[in-house]
PDB file of N, CA and C in Angstrom:
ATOM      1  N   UNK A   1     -77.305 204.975  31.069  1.00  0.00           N
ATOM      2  CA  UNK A   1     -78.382 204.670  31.999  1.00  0.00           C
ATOM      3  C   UNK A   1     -78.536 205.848  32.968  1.00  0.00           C
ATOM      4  N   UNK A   2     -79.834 206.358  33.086  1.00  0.00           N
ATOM      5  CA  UNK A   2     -80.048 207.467  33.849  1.00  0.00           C
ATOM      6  C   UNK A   2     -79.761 206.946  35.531  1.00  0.00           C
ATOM      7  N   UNK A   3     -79.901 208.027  36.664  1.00  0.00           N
ATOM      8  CA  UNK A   3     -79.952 207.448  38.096  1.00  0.00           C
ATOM      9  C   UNK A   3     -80.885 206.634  38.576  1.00  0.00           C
ATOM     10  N   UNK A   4     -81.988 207.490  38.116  1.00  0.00           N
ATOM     11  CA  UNK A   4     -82.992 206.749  38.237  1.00  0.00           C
ATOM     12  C   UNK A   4     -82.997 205.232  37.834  1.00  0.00           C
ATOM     13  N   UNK A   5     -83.110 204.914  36.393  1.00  0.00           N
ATOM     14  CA  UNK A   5     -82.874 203.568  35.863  1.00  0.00           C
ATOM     15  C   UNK A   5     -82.106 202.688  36.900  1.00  0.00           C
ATOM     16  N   UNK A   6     -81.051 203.444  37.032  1.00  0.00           N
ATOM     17  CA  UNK A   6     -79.935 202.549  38.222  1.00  0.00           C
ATOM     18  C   UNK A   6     -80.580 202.196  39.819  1.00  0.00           C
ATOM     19  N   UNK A   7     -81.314 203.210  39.518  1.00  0.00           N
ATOM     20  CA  UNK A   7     -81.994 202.720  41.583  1.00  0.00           C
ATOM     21  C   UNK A   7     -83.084 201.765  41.442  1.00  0.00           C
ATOM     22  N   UNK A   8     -83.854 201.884  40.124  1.00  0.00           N
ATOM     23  CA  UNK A   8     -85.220 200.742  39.329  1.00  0.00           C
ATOM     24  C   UNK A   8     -84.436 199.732  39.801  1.00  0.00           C
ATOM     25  N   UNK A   9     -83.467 199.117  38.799  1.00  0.00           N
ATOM     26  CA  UNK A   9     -82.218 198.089  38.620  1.00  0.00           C
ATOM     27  C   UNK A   9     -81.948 197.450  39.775  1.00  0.00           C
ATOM     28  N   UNK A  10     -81.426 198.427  40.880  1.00  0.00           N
ATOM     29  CA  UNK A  10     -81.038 197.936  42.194  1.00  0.00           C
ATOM     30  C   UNK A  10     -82.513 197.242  42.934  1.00  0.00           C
ATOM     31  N   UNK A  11     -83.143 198.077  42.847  1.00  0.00           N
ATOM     32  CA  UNK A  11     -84.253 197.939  43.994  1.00  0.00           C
ATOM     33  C   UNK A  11     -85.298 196.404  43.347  1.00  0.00           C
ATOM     34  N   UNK A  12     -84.971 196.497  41.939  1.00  0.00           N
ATOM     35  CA  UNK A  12     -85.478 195.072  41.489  1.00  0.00           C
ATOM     36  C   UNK A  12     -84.982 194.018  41.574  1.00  0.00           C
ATOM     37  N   UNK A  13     -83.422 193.953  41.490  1.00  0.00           N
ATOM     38  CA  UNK A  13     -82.746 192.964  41.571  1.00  0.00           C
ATOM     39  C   UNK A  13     -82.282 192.574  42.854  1.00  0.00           C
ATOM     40  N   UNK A  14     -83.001 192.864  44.139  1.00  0.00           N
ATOM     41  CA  UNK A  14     -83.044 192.260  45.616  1.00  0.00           C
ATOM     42  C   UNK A  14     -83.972 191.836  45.684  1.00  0.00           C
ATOM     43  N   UNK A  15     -85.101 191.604  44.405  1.00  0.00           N
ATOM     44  CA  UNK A  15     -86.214 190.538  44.351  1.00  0.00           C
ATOM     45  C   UNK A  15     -85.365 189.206  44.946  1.00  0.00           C
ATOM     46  N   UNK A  16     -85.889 188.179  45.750  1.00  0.00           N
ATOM     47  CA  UNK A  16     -85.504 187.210  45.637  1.00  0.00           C
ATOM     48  C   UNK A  16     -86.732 185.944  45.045  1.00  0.00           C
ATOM     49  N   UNK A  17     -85.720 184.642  43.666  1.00  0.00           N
ATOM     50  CA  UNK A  17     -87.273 184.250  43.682  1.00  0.00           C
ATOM     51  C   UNK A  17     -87.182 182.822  44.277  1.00  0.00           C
ATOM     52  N   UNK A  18     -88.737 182.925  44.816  1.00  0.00           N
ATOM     53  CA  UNK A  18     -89.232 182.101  45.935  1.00  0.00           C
ATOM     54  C   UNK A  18     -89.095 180.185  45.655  1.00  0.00           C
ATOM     55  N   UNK A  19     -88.394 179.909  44.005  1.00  0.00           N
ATOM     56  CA  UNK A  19     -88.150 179.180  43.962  1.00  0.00           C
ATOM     57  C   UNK A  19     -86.923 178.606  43.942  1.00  0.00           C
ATOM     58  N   UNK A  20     -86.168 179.604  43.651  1.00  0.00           N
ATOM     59  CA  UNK A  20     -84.209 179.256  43.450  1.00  0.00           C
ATOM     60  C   UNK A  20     -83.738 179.749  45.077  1.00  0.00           C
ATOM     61  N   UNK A  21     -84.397 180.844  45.756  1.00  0.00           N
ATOM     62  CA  UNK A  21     -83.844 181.547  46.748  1.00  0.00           C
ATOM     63  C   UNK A  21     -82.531 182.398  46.444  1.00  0.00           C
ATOM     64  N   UNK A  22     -82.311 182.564  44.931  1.00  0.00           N
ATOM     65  CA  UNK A  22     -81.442 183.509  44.693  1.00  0.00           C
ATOM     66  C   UNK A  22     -82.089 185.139  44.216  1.00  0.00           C
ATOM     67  N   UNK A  23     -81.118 186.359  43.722  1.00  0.00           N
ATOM     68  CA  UNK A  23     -81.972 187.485  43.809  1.00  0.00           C
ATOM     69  C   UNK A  23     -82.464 187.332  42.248  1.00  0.00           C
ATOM     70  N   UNK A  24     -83.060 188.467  41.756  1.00  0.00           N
ATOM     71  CA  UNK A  24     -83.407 188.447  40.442  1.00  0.00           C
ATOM     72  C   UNK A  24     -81.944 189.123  39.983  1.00  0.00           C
ATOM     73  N   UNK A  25     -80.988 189.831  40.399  1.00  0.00           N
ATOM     74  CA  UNK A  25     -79.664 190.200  39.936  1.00  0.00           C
ATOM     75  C   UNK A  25     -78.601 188.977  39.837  1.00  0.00           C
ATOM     76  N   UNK A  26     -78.966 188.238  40.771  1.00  0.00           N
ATOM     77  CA  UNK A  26     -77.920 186.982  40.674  1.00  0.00           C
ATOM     78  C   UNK A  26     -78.287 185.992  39.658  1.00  0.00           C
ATOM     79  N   UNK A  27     -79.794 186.049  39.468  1.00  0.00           N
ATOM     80  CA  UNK A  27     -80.252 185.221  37.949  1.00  0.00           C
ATOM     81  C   UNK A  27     -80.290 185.967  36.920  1.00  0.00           C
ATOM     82  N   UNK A  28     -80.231 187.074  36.706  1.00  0.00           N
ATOM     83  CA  UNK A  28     -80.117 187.742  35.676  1.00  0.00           C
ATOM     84  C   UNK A  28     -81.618 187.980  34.938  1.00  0.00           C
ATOM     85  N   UNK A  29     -82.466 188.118  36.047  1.00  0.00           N
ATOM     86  CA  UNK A  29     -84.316 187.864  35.413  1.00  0.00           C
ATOM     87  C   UNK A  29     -84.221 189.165  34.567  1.00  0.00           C
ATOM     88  N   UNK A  30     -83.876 190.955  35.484  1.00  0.00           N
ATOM     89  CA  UNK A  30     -84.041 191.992  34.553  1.00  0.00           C
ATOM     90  C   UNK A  30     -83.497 192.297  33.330  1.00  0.00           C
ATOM     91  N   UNK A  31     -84.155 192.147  32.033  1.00  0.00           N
ATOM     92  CA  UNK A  31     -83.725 192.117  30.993  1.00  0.00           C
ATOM     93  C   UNK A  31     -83.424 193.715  30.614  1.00  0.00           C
ATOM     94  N   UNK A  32     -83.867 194.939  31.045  1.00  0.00           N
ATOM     95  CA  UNK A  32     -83.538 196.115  30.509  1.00  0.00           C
ATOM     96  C   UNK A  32     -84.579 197.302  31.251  1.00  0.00           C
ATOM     97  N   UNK A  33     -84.067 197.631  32.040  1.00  0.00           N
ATOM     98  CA  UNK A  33     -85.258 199.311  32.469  1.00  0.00           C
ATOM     99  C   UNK A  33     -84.873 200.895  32.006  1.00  0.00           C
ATOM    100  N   UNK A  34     -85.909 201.067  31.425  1.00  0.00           N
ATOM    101  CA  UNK A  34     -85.967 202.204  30.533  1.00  0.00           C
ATOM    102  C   UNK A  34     -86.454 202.984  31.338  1.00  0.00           C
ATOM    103  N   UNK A  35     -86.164 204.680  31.423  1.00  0.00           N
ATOM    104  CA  UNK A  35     -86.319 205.468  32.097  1.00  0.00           C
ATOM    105  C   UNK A  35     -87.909 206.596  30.775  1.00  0.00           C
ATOM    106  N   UNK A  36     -88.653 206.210  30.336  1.00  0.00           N
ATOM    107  CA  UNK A  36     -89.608 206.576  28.915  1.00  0.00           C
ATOM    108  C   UNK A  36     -89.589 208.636  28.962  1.00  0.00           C
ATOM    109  N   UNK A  37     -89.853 209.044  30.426  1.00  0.00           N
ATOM    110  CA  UNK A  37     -89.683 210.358  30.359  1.00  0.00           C
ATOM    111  C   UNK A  37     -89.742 210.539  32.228  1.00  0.00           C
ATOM    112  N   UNK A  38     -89.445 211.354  32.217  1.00  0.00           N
ATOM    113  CA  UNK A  38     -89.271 211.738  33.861  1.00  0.00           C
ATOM    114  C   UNK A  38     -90.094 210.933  34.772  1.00  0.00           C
ATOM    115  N   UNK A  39     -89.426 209.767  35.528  1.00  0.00           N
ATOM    116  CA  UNK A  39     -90.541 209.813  36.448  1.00  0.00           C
ATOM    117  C   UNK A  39     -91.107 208.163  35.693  1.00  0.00           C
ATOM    118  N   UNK A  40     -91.146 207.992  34.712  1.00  0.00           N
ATOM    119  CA  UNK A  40     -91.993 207.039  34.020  1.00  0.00           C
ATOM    120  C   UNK A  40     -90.901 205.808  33.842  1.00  0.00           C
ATOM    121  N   UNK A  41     -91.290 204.727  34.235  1.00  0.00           N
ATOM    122  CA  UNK A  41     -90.132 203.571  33.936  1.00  0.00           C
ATOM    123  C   UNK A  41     -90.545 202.242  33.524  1.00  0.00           C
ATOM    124  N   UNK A  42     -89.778 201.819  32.592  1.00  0.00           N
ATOM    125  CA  UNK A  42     -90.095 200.537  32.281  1.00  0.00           C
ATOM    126  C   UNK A  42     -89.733 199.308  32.568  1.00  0.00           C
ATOM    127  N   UNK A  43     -90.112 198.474  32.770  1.00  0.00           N
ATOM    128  CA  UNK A  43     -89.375 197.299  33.549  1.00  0.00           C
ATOM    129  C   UNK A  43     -89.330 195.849  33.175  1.00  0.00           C
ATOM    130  N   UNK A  44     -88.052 195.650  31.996  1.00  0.00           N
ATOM    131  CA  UNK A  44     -88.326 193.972  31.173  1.00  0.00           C
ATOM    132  C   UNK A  44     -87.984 193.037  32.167  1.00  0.00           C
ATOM    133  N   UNK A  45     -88.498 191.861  32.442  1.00  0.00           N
ATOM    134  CA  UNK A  45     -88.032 190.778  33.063  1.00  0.00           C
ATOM    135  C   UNK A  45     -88.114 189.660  32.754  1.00  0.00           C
ATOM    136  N   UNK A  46     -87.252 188.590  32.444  1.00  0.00           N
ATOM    137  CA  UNK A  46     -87.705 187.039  32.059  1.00  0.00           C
ATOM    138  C   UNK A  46     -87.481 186.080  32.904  1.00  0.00           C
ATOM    139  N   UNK A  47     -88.738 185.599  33.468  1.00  0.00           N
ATOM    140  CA  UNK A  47     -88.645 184.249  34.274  1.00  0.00           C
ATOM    141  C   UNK A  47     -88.042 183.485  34.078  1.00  0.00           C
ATOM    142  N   UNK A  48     -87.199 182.355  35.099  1.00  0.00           N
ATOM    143  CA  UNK A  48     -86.395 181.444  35.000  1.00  0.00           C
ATOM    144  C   UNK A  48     -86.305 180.370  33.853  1.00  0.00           C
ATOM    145  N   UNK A  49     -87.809 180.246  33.680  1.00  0.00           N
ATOM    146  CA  UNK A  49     -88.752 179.296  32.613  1.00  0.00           C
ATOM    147  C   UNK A  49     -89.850 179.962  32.050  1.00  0.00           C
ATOM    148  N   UNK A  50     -90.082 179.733  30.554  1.00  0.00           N
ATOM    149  CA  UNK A  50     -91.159 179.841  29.682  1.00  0.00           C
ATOM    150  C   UNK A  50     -92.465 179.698  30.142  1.00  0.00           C
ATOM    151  N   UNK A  51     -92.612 178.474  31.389  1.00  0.00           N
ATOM    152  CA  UNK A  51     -93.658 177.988  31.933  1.00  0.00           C
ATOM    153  C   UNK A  51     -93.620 178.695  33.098  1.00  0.00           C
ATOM    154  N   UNK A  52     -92.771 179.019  33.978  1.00  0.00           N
ATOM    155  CA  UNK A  52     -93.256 179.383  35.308  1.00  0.00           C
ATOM    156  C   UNK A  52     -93.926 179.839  36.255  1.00  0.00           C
ATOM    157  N   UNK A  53     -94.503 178.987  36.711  1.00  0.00           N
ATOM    158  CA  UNK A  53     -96.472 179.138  37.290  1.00  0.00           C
ATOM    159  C   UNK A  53     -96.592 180.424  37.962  1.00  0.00           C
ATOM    160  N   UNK A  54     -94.906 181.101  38.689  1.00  0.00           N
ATOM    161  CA  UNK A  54     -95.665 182.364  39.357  1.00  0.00           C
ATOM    162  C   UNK A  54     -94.964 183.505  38.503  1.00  0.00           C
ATOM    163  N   UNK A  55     -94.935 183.599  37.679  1.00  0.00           N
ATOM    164  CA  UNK A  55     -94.684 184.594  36.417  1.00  0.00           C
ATOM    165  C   UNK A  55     -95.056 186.070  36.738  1.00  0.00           C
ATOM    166  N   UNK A  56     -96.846 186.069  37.305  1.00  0.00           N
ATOM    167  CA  UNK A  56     -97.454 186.699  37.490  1.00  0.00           C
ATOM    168  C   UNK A  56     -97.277 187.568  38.871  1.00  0.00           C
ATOM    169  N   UNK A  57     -96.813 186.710  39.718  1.00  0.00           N
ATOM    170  CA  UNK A  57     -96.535 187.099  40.783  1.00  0.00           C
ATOM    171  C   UNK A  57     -94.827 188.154  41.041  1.00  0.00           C
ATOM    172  N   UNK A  58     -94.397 187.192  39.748  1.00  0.00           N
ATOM    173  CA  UNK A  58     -93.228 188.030  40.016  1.00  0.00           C
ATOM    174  C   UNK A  58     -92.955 189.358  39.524  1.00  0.00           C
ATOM    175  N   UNK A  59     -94.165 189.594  38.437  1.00  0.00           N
ATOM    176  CA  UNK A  59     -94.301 190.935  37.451  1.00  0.00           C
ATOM    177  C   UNK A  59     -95.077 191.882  38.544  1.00  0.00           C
ATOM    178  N   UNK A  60     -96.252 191.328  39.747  1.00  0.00           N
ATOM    179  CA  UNK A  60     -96.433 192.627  40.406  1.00  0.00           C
ATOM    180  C   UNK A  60     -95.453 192.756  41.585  1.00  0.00           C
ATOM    181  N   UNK A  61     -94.401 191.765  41.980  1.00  0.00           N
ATOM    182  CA  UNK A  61     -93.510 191.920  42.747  1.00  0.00           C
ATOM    183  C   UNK A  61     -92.410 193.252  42.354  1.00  0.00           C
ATOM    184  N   UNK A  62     -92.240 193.066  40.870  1.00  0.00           N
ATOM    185  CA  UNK A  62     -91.657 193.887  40.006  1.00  0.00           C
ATOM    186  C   UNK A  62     -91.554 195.167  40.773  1.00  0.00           C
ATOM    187  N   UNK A  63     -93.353 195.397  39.856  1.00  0.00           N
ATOM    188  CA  UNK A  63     -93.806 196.602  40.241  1.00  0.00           C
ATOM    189  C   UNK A  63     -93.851 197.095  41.069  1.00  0.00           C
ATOM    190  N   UNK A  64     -94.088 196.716  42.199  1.00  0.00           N
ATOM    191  CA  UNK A  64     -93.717 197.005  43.519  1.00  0.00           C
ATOM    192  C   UNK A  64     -93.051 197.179  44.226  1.00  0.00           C
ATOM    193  N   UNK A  65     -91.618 196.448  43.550  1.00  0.00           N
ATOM    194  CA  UNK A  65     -90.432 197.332  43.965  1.00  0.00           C
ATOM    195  C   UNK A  65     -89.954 198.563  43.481  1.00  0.00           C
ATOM    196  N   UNK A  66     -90.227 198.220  41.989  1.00  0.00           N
ATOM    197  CA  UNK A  66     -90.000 199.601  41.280  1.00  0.00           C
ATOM    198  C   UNK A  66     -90.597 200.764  41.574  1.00  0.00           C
ATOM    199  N   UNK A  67     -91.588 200.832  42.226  1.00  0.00           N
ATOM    200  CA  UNK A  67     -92.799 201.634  42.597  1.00  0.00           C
ATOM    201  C   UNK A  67     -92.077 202.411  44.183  1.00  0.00           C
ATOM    202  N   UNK A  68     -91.597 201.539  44.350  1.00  0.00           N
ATOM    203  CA  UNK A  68     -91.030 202.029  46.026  1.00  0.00           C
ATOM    204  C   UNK A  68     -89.463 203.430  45.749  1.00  0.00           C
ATOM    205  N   UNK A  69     -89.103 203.326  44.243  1.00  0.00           N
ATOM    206  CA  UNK A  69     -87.870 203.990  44.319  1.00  0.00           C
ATOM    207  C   UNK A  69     -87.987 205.371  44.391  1.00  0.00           C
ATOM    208  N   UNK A  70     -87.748 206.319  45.020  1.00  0.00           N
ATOM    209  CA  UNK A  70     -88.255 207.342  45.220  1.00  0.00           C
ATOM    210  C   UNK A  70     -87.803 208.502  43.739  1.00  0.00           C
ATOM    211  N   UNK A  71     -88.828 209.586  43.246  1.00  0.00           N
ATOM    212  CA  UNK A  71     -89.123 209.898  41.893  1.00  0.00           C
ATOM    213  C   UNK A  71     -89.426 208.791  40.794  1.00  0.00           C
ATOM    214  N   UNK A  72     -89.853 207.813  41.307  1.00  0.00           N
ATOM    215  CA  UNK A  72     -90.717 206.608  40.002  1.00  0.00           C
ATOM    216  C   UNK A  72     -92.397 207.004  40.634  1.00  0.00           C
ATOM    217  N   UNK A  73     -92.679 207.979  39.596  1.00  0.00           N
ATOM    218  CA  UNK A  73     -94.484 208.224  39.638  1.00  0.00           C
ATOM    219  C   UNK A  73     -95.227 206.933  38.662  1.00  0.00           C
ATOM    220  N   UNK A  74     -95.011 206.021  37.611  1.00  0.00           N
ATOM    221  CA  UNK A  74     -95.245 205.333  37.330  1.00  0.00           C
ATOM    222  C   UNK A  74     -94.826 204.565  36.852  1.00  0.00           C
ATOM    223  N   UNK A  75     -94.939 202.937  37.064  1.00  0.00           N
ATOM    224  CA  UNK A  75     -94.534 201.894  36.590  1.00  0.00           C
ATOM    225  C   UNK A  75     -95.040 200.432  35.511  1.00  0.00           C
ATOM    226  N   UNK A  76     -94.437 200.242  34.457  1.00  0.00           N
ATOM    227  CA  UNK A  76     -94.696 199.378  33.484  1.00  0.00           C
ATOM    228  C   UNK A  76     -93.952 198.228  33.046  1.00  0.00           C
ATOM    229  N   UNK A  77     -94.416 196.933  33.672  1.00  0.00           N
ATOM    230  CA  UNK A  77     -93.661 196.095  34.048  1.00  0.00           C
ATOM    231  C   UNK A  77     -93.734 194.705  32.404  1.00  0.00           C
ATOM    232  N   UNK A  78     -92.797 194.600  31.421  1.00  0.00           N
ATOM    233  CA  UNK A  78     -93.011 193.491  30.379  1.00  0.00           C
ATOM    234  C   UNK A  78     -92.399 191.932  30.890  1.00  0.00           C
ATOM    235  N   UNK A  79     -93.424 191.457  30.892  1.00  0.00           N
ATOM    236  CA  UNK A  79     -93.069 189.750  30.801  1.00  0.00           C
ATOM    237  C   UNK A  79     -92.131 189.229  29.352  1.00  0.00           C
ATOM    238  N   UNK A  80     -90.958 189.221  29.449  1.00  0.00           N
ATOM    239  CA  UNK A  80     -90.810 188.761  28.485  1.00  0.00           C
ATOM    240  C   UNK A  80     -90.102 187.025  28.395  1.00  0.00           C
ATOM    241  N   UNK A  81     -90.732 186.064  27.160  1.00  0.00           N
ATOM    242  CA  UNK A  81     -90.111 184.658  27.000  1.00  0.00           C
ATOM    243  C   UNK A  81     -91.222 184.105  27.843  1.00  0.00           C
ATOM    244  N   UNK A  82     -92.334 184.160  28.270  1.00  0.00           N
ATOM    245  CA  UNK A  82     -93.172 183.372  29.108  1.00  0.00           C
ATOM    246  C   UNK A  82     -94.410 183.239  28.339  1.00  0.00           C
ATOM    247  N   UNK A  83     -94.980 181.659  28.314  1.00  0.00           N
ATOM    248  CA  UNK A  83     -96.128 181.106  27.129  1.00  0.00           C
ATOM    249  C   UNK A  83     -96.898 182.482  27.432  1.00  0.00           C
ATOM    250  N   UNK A  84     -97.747 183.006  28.947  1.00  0.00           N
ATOM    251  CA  UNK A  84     -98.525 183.568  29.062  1.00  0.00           C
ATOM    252  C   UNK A  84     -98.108 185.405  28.911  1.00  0.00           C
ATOM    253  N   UNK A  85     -96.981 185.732  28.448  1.00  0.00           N
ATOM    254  CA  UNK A  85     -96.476 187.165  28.476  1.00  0.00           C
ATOM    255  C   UNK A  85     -97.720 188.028  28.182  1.00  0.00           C
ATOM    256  N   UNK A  86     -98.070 187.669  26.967  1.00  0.00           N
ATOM    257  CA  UNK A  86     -99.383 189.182  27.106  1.00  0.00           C
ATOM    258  C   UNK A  86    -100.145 189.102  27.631  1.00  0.00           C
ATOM    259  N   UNK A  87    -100.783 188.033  28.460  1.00  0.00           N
ATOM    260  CA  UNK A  87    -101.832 188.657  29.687  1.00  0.00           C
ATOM    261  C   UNK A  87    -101.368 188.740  31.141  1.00  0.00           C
ATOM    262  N   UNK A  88    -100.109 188.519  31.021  1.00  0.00           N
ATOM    263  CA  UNK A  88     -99.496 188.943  32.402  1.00  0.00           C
ATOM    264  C   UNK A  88     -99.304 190.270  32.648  1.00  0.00           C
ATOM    265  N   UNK A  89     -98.573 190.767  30.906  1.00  0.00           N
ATOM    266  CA  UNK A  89     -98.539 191.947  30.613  1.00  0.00           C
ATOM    267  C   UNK A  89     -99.865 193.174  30.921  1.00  0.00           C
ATOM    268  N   UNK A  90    -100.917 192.681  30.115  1.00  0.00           N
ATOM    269  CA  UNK A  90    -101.716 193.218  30.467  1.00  0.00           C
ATOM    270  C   UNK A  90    -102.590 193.248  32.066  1.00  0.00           C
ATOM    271  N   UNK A  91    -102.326 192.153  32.704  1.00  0.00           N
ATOM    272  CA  UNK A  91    -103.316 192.581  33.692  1.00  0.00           C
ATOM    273  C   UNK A  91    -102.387 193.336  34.773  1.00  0.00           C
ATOM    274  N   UNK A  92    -100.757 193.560  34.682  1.00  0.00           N
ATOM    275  CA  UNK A  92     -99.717 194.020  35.544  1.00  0.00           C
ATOM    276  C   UNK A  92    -100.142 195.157  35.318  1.00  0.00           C
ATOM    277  N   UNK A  93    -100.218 196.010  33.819  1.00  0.00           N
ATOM    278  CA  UNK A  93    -100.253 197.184  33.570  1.00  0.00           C
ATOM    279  C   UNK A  93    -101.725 198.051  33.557  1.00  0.00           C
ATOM    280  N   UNK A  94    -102.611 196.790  33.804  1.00  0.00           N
ATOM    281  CA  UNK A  94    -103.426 197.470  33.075  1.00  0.00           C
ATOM    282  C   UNK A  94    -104.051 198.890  33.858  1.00  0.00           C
ATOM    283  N   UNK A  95    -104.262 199.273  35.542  1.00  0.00           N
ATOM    284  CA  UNK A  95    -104.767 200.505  35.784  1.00  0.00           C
ATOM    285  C   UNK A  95    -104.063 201.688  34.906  1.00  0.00           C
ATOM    286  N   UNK A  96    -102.628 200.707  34.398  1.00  0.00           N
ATOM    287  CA  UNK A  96    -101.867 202.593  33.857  1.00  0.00           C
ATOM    288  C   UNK A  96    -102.417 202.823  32.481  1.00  0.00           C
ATOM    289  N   UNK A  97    -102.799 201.919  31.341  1.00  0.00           N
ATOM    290  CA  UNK A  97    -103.134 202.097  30.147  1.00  0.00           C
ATOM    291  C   UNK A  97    -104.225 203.283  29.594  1.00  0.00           C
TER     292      UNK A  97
END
């Protein structure tokens, strides 16, 4: 895992979510962040539940942390295990596509 990857990691997993009040590191939401090429990062996460109504909210929360780590110029956040994953997917990512 690059440094970078590791500061993504950190800075995501002090998400806290607004329904357990635990972090996303203590639930284990981040499934894997990929560092794709300098600067560029990827960011898997799976909601508590398949269903969970703020899914969406928590993928631009994501991003937004990830976005804050300093040398992350862009961020790409995957829903993964949730009914609605590809249009969460897509509307999280979509200015970068």
């Amino acid at each position: 895992m690059t440094e970078l990857e590791d500061k993504v990691r950190e800075a995501v997993g002090k998400l806290i979510d607004p329904e357990t009040g635990l972090s996303f590191a203590e639930m284990n939401l981040v499934a894997a962040v990929k560092e794709q090429e300098p600067g560029v990062v990827e960011v898997d996460f799976v909601p508590s539940s398949p269903f969970c109504p703020i899914a969406f909210k928590l993928a631009v929360d994501v991003k937004k942390a990830a976005t804050t780590v300093a040398g992350v110029k862009k961020v790409f956040v995957h829903c993964r295990g949730h009914m609605m994953e590809q249009q969460i997917n897509e509307m999280v990512n979509k200015e970068q596509q």
